[in-house]
PDB file of N, CA and C in Angstrom:
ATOM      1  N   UNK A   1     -36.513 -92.368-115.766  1.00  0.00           N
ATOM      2  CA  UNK A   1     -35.471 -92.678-114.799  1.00  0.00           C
ATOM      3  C   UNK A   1     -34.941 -91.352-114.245  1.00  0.00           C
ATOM      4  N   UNK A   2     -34.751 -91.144-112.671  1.00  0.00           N
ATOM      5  CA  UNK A   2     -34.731 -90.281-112.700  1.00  0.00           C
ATOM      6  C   UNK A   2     -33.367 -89.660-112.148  1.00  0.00           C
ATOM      7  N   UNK A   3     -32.513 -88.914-111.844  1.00  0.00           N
ATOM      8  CA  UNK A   3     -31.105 -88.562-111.463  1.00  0.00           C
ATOM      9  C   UNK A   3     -30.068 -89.731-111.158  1.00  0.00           C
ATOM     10  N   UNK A   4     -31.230 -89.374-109.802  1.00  0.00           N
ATOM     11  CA  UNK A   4     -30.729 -90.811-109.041  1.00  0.00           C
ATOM     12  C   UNK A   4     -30.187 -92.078-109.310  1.00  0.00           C
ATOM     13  N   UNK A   5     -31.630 -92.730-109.635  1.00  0.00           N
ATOM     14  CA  UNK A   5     -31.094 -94.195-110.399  1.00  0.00           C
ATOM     15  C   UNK A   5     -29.563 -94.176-111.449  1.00  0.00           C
ATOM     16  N   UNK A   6     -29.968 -92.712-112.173  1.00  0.00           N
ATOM     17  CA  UNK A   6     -28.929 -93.456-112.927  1.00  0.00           C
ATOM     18  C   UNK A   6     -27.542 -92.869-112.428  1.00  0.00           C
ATOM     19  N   UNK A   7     -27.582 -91.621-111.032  1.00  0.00           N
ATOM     20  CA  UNK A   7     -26.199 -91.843-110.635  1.00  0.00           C
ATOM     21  C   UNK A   7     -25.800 -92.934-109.872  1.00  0.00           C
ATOM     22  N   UNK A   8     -26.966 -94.000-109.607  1.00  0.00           N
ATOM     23  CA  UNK A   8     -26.698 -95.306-108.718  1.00  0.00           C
ATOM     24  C   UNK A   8     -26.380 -96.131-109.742  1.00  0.00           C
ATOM     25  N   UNK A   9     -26.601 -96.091-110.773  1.00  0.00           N
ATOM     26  CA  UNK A   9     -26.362 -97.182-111.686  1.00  0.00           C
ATOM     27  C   UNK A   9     -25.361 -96.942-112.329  1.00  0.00           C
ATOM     28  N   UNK A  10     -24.406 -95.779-112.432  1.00  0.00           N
ATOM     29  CA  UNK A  10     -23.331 -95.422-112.884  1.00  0.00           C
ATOM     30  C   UNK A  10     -22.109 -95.877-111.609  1.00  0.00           C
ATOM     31  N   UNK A  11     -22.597 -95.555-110.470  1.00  0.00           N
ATOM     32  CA  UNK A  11     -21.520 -95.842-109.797  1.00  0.00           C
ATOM     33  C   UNK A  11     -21.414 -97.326-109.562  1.00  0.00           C
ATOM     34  N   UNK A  12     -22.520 -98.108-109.808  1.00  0.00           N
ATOM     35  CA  UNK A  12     -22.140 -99.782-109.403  1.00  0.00           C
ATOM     36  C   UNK A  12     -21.632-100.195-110.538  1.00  0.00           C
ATOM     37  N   UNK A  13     -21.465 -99.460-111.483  1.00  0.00           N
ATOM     38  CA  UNK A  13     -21.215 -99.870-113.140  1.00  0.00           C
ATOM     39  C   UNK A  13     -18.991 -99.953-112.566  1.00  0.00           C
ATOM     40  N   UNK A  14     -19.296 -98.715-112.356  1.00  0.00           N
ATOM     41  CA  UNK A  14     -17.558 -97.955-112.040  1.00  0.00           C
ATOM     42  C   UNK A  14     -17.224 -98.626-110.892  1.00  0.00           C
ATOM     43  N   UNK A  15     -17.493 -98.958-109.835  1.00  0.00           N
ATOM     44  CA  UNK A  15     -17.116 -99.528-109.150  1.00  0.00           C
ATOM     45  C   UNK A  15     -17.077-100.862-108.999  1.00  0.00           C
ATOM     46  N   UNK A  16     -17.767-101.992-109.889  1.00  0.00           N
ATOM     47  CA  UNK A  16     -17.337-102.899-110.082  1.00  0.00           C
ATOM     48  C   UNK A  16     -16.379-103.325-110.891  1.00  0.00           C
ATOM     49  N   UNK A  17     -15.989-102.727-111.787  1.00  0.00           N
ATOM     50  CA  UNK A  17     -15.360-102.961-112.657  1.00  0.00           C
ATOM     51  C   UNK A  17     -13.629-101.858-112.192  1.00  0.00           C
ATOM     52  N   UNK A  18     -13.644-100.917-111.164  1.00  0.00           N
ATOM     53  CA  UNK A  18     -12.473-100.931-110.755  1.00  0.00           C
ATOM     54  C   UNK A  18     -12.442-101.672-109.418  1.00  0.00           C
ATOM     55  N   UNK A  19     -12.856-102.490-108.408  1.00  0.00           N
ATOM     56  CA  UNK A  19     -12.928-103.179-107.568  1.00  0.00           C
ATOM     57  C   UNK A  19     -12.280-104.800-108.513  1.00  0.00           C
ATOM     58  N   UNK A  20     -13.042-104.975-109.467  1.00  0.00           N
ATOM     59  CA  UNK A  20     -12.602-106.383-110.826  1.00  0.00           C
ATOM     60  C   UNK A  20     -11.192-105.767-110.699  1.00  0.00           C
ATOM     61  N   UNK A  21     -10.838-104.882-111.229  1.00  0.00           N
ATOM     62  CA  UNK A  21      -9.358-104.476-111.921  1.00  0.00           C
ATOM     63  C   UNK A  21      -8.763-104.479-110.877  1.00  0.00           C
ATOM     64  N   UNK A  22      -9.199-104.275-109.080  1.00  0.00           N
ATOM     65  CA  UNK A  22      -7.717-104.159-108.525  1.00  0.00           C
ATOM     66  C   UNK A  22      -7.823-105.905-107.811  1.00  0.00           C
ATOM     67  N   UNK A  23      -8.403-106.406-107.735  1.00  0.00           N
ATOM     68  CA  UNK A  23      -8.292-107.526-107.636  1.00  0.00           C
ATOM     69  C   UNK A  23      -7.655-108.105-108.409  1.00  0.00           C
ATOM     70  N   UNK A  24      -7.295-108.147-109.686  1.00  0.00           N
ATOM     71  CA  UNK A  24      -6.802-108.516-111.087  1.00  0.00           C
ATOM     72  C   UNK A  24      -5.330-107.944-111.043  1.00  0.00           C
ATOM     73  N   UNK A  25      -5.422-106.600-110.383  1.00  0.00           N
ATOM     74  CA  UNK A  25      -4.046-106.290-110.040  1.00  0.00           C
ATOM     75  C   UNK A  25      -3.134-107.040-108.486  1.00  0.00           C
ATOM     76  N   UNK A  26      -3.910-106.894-107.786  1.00  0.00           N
ATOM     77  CA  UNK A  26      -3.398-107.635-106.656  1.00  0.00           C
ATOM     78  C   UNK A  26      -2.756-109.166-107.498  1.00  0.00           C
ATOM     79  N   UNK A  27      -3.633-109.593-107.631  1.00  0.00           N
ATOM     80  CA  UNK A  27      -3.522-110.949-107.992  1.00  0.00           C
ATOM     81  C   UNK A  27      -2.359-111.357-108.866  1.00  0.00           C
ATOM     82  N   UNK A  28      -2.132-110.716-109.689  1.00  0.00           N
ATOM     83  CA  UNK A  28      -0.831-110.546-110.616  1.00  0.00           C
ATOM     84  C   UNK A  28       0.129-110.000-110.141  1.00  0.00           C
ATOM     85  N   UNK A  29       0.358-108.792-109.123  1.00  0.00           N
ATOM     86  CA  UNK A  29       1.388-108.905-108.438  1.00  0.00           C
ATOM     87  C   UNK A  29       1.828-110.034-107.209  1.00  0.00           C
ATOM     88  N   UNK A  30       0.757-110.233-106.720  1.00  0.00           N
ATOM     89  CA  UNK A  30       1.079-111.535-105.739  1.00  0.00           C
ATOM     90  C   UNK A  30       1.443-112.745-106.365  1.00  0.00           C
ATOM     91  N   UNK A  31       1.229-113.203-107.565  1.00  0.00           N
ATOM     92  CA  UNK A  31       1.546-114.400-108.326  1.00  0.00           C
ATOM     93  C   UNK A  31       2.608-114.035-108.748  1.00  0.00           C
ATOM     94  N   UNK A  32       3.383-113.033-109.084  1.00  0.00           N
ATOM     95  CA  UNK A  32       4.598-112.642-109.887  1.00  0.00           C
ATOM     96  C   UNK A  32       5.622-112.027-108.830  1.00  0.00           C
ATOM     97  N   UNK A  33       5.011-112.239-107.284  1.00  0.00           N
ATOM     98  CA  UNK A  33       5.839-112.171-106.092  1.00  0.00           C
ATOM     99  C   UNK A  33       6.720-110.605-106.350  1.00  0.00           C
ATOM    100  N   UNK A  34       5.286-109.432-106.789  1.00  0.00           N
ATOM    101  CA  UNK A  34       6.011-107.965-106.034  1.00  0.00           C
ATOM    102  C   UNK A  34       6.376-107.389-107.880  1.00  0.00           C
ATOM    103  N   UNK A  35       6.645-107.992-108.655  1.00  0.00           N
ATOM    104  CA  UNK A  35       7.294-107.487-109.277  1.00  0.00           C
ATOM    105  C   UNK A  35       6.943-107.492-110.718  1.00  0.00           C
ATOM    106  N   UNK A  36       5.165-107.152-110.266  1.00  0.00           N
ATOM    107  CA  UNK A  36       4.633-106.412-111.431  1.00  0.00           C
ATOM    108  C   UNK A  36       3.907-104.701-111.610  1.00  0.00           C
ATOM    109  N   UNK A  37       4.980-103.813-112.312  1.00  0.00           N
ATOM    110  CA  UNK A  37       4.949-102.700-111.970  1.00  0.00           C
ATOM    111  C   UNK A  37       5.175-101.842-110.876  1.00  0.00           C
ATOM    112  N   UNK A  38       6.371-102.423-110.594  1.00  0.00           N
ATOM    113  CA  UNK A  38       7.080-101.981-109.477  1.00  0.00           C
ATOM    114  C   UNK A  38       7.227 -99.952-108.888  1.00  0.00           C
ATOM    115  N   UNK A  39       6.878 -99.242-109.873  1.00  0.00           N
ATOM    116  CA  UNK A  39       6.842 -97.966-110.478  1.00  0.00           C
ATOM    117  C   UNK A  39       5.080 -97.878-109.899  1.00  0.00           C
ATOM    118  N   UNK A  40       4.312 -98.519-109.253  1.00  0.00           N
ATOM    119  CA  UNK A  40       2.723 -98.452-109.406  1.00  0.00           C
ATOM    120  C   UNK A  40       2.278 -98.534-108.303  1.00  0.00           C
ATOM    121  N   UNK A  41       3.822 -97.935-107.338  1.00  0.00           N
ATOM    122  CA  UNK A  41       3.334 -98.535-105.711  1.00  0.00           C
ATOM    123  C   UNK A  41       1.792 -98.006-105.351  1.00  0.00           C
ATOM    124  N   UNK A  42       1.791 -96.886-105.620  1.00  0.00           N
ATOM    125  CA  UNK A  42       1.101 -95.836-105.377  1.00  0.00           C
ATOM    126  C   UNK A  42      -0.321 -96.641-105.823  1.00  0.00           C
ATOM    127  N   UNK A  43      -0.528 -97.039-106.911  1.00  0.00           N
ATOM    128  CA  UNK A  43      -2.134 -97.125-107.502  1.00  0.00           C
ATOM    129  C   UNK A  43      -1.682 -98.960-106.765  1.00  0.00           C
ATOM    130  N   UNK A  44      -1.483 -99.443-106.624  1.00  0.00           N
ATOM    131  CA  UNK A  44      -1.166-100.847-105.405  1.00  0.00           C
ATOM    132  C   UNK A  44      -1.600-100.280-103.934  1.00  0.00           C
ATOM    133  N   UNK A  45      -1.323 -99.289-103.766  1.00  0.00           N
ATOM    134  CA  UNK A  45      -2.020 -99.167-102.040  1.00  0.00           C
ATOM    135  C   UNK A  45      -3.082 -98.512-102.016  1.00  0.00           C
ATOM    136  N   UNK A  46      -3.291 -98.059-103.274  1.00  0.00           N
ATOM    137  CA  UNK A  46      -4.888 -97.182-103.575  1.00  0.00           C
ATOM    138  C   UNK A  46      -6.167 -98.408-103.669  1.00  0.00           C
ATOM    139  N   UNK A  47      -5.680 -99.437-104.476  1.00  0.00           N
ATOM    140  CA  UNK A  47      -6.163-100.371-104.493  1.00  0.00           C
ATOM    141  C   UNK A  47      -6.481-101.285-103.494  1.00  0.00           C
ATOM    142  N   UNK A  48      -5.266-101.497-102.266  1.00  0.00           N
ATOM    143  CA  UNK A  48      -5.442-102.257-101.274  1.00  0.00           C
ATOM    144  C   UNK A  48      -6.564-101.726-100.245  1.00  0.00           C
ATOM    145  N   UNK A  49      -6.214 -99.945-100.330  1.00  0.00           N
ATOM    146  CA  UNK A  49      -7.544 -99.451 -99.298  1.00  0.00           C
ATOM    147  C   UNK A  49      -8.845 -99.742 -99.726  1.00  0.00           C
ATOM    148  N   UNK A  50      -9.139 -99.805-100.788  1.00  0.00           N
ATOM    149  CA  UNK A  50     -10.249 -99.818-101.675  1.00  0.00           C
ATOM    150  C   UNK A  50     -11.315-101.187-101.425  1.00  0.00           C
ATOM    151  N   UNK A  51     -10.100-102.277-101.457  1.00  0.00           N
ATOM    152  CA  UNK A  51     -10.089-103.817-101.566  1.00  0.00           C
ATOM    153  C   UNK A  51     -10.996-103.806 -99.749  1.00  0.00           C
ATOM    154  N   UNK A  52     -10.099-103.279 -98.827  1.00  0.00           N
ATOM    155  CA  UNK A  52     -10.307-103.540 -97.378  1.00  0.00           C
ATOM    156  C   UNK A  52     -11.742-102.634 -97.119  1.00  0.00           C
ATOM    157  N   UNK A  53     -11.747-101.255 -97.759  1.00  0.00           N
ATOM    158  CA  UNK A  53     -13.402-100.604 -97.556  1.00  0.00           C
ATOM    159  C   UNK A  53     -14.248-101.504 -97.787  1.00  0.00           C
ATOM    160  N   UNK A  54     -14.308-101.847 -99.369  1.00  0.00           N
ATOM    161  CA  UNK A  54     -15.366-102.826 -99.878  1.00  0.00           C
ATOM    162  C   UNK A  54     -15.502-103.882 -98.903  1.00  0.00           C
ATOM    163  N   UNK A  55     -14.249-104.839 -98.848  1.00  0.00           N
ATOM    164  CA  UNK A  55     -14.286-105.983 -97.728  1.00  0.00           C
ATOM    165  C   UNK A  55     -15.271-105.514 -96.377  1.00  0.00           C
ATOM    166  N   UNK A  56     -14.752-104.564 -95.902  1.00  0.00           N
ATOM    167  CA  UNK A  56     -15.550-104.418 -94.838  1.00  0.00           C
ATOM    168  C   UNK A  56     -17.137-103.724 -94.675  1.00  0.00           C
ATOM    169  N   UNK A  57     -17.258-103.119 -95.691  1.00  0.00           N
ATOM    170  CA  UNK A  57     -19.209-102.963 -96.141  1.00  0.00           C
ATOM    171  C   UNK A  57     -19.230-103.858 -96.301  1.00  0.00           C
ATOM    172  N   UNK A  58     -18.596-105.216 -96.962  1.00  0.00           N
ATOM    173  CA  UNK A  58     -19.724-106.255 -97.500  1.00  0.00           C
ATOM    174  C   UNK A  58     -20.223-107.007 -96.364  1.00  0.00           C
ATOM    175  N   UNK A  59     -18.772-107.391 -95.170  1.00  0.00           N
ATOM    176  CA  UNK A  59     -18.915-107.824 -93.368  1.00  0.00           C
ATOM    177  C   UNK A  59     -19.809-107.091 -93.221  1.00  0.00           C
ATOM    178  N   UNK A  60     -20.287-105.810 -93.199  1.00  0.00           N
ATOM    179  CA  UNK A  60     -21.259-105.640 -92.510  1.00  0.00           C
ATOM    180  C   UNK A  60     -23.048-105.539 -93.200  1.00  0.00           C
ATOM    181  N   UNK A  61     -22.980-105.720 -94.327  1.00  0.00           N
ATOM    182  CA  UNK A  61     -24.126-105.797 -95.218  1.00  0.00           C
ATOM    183  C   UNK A  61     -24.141-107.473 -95.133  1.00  0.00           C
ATOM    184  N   UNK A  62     -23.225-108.364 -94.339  1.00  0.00           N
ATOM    185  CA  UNK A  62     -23.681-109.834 -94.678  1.00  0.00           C
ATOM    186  C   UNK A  62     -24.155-109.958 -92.823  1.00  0.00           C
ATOM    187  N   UNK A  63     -23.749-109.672 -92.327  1.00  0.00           N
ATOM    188  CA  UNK A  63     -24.066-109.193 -90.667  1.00  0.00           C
ATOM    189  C   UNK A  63     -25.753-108.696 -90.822  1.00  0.00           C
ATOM    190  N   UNK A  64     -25.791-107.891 -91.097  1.00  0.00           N
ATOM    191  CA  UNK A  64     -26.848-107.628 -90.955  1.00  0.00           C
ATOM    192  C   UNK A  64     -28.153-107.607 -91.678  1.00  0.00           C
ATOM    193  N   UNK A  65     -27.754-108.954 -93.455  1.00  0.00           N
ATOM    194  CA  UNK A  65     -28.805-109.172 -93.560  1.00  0.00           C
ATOM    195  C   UNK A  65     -29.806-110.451 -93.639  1.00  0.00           C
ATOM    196  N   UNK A  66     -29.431-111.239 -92.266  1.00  0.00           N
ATOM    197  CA  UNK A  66     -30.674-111.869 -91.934  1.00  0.00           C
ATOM    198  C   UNK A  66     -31.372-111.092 -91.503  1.00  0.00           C
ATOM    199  N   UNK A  67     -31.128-109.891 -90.888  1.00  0.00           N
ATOM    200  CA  UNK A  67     -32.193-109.309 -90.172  1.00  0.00           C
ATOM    201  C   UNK A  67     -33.646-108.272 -90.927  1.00  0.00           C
ATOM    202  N   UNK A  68     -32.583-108.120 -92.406  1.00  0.00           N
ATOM    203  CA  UNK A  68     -33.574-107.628 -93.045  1.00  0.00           C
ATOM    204  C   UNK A  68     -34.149-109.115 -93.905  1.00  0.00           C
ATOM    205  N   UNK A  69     -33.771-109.941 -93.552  1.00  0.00           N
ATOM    206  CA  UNK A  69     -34.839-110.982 -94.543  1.00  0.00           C
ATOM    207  C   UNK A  69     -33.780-111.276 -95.913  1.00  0.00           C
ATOM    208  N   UNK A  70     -32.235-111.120 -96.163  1.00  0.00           N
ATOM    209  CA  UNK A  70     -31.852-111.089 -97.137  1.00  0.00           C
ATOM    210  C   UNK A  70     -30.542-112.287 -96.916  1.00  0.00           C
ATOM    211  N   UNK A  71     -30.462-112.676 -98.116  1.00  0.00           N
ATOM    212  CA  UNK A  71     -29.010-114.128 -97.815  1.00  0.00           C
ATOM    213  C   UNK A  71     -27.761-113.566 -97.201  1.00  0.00           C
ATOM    214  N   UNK A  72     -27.027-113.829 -96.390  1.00  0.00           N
ATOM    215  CA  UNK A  72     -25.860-113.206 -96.054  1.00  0.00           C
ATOM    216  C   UNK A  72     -25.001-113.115 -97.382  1.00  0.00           C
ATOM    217  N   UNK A  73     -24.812-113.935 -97.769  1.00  0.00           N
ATOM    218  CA  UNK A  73     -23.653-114.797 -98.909  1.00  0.00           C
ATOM    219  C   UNK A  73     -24.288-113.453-100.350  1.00  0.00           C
ATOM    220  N   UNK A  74     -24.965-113.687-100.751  1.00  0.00           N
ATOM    221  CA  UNK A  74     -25.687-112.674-101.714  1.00  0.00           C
ATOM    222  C   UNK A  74     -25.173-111.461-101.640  1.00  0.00           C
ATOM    223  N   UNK A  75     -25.876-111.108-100.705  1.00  0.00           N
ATOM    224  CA  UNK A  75     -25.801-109.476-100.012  1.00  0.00           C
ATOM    225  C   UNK A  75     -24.170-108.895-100.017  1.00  0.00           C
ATOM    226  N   UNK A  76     -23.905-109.923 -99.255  1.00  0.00           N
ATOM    227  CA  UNK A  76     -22.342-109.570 -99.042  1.00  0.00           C
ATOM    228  C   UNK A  76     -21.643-109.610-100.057  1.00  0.00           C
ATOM    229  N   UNK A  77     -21.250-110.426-101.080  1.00  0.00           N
ATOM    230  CA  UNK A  77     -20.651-110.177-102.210  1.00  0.00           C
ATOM    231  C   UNK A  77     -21.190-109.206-103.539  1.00  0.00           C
ATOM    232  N   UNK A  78     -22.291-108.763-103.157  1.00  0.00           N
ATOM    233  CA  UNK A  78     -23.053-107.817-103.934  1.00  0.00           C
ATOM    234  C   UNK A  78     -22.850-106.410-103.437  1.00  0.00           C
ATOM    235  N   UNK A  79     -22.373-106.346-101.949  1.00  0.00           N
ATOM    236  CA  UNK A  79     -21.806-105.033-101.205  1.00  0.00           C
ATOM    237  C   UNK A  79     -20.417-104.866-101.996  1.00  0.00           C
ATOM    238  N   UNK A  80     -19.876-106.266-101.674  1.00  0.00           N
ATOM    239  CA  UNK A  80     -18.164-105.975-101.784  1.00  0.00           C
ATOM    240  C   UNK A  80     -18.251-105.192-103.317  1.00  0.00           C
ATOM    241  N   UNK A  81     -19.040-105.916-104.484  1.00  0.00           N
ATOM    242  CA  UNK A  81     -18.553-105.230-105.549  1.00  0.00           C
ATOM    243  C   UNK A  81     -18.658-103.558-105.815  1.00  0.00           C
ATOM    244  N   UNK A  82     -19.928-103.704-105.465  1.00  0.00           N
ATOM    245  CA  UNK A  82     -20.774-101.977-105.620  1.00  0.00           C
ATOM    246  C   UNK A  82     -20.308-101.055-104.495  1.00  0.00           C
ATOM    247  N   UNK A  83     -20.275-101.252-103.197  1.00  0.00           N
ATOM    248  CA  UNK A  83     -19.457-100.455-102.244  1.00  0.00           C
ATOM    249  C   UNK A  83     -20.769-100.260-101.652  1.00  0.00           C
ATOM    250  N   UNK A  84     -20.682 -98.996-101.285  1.00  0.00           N
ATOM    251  CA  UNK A  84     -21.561 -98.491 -99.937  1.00  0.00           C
ATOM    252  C   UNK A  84     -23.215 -98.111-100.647  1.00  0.00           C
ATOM    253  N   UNK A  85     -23.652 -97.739-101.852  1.00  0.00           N
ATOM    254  CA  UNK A  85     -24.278 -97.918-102.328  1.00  0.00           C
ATOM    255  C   UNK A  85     -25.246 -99.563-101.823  1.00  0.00           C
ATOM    256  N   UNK A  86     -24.465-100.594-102.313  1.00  0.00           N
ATOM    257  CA  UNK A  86     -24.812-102.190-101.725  1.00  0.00           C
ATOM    258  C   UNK A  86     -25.581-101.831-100.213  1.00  0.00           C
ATOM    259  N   UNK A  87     -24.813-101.442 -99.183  1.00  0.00           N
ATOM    260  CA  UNK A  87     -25.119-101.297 -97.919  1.00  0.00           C
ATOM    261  C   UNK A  87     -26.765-100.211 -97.980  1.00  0.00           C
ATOM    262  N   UNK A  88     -26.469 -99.213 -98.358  1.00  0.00           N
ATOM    263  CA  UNK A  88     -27.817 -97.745 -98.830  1.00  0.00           C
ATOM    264  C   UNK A  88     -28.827 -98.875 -99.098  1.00  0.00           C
ATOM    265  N   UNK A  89     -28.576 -99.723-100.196  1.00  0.00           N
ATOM    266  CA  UNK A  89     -29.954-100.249-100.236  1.00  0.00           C
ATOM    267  C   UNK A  89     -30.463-101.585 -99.485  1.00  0.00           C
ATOM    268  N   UNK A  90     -29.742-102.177 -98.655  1.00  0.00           N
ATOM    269  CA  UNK A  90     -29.744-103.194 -97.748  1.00  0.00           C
ATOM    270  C   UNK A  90     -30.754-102.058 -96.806  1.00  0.00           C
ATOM    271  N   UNK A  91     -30.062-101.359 -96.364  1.00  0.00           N
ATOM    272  CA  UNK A  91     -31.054-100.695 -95.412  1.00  0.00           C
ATOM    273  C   UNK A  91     -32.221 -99.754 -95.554  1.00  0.00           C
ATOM    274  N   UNK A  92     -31.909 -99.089 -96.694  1.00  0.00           N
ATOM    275  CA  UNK A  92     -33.019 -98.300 -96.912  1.00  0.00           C
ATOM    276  C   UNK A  92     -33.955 -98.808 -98.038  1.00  0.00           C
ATOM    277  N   UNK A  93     -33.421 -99.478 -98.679  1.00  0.00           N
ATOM    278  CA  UNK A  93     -33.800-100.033 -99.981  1.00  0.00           C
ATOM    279  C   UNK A  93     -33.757 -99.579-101.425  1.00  0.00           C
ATOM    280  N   UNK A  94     -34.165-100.178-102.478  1.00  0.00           N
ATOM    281  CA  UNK A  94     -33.586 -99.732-103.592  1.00  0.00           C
ATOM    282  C   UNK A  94     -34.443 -98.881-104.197  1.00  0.00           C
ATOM    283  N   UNK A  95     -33.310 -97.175-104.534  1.00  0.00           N
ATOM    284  CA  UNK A  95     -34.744 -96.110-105.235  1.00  0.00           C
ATOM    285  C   UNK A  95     -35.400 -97.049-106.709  1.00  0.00           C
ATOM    286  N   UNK A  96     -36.903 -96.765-105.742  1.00  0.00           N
ATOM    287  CA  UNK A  96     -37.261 -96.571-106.861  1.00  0.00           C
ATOM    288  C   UNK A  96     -38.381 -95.833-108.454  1.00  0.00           C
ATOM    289  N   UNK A  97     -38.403 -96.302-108.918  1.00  0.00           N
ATOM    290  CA  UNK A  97     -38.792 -95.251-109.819  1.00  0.00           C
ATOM    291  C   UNK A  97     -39.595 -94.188-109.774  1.00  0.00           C
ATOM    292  N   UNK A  98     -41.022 -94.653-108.726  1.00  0.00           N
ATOM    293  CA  UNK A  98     -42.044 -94.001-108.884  1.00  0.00           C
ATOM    294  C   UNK A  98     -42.079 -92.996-107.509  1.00  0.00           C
ATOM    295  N   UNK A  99     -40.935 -93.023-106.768  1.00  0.00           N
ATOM    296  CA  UNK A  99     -40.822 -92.088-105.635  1.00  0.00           C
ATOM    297  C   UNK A  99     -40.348 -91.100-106.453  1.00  0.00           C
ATOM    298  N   UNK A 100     -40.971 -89.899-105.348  1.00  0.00           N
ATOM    299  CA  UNK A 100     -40.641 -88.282-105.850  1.00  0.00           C
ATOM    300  C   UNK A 100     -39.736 -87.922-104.436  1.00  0.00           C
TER     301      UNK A 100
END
Protein backbone atom coordinates (compact mmCIF):
# COMPACT_ATOMS: atom_id res chain seq x y z
CA UNK A 1 0.00 0.00 0.00
CA UNK A 2 1.42 2.79 -0.95
CA UNK A 3 1.54 6.66 0.69
CA UNK A 4 -1.26 7.53 -0.89
CA UNK A 5 -3.89 5.06 -0.25
CA UNK A 6 -3.24 5.18 3.09
CA UNK A 7 -3.21 9.08 3.34
CA UNK A 8 -6.72 8.57 1.50
CA UNK A 9 -7.77 6.15 3.83
CA UNK A 10 -6.81 8.09 6.84
CA UNK A 11 -8.55 11.08 5.82
CA UNK A 12 -12.06 9.33 4.98
CA UNK A 13 -11.47 7.52 8.34
CA UNK A 14 -11.15 11.40 10.10
CA UNK A 15 -13.47 12.89 8.25
CA UNK A 16 -16.24 10.79 8.67
CA UNK A 17 -16.26 10.43 11.90
CA UNK A 18 -15.80 14.36 12.55
CA UNK A 19 -18.53 15.18 9.85
CA UNK A 20 -20.72 12.03 12.35
CA UNK A 21 -19.72 14.24 15.43
CA UNK A 22 -20.81 17.60 14.09
CA UNK A 23 -23.94 16.43 12.95
CA UNK A 24 -24.42 14.81 16.45
CA UNK A 25 -23.52 18.19 17.64
CA UNK A 26 -25.83 20.22 15.58
CA UNK A 27 -28.47 17.95 16.37
CA UNK A 28 -28.27 18.22 20.13
CA UNK A 29 -28.03 21.73 20.12
CA UNK A 30 -31.03 22.18 17.86
CA UNK A 31 -33.13 19.68 19.98
CA UNK A 32 -32.08 21.41 23.26
CA UNK A 33 -33.01 24.83 21.36
CA UNK A 34 -29.24 26.68 21.56
CA UNK A 35 -28.37 25.65 24.82
CA UNK A 36 -26.00 22.97 24.59
CA UNK A 37 -22.57 24.33 25.32
CA UNK A 38 -23.22 27.61 24.98
CA UNK A 39 -19.22 28.44 25.67
CA UNK A 40 -18.64 26.22 22.05
CA UNK A 41 -19.86 28.93 19.78
CA UNK A 42 -16.78 28.77 18.09
CA UNK A 43 -16.40 24.77 17.38
CA UNK A 44 -20.64 25.23 16.40
CA UNK A 45 -19.70 27.49 13.42
CA UNK A 46 -16.59 25.43 12.64
CA UNK A 47 -18.87 22.72 12.33
CA UNK A 48 -21.65 24.48 10.43
CA UNK A 49 -18.93 25.48 7.63
CA UNK A 50 -17.81 22.04 7.50
CA UNK A 51 -21.54 20.60 7.41
CA UNK A 52 -22.30 23.23 4.22
CA UNK A 53 -18.60 22.27 2.32
CA UNK A 54 -19.42 18.61 2.60
CA UNK A 55 -23.19 19.41 1.67
CA UNK A 56 -22.11 21.04 -1.25
CA UNK A 57 -19.29 18.40 -2.76
CA UNK A 58 -21.79 15.86 -2.22
CA UNK A 59 -24.54 18.39 -4.73
CA UNK A 60 -22.03 18.28 -6.89
CA UNK A 61 -20.58 14.60 -6.89
CA UNK A 62 -24.55 13.61 -7.10
CA UNK A 63 -24.87 16.16 -10.26
CA UNK A 64 -22.49 14.78 -11.91
CA UNK A 65 -22.62 11.22 -11.40
CA UNK A 66 -24.92 9.93 -13.95
CA UNK A 67 -22.56 11.09 -16.19
CA UNK A 68 -19.85 9.03 -14.99
CA UNK A 69 -22.13 5.89 -14.87
CA UNK A 70 -22.50 6.16 -10.94
CA UNK A 71 -26.00 6.37 -8.59
CA UNK A 72 -26.59 9.94 -7.69
CA UNK A 73 -28.01 8.93 -4.15
CA UNK A 74 -24.71 6.67 -3.44
CA UNK A 75 -22.19 8.97 -4.66
CA UNK A 76 -23.61 11.82 -3.00
CA UNK A 77 -23.88 10.68 0.45
CA UNK A 78 -20.52 8.95 0.13
CA UNK A 79 -19.07 12.63 -0.92
CA UNK A 80 -20.93 14.28 1.97
CA UNK A 81 -19.16 11.93 4.47
CA UNK A 82 -15.47 11.74 3.10
CA UNK A 83 -15.36 15.37 1.59
CA UNK A 84 -13.49 16.25 -1.47
CA UNK A 85 -11.50 13.17 -1.57
CA UNK A 86 -15.40 11.47 -2.51
CA UNK A 87 -15.46 14.05 -5.46
CA UNK A 88 -11.13 13.14 -6.54
CA UNK A 89 -12.39 9.82 -7.06
CA UNK A 90 -15.79 10.35 -8.81
CA UNK A 91 -13.69 11.99 -11.33
CA UNK A 92 -10.50 10.71 -11.52
CA UNK A 93 -11.05 7.54 -9.87
CA UNK A 94 -9.92 5.51 -7.08
CA UNK A 95 -5.82 5.17 -6.57
CA UNK A 96 -5.04 2.29 -7.12
CA UNK A 97 -2.59 -0.06 -5.98
CA UNK A 98 -0.67 -1.10 -8.85
CA UNK A 99 -0.14 2.54 -10.32
CA UNK A 100 3.34 4.06 -9.92
Amino acid sequence: MKIGERLSRLVKVFSSALITGALGLELGNVILQGSLFPAWSLVFYLGRVALIGHALESLIAAVYAPSKGRSPLSIGVYTFFVGTIGLMELFQGPVSQDAQ
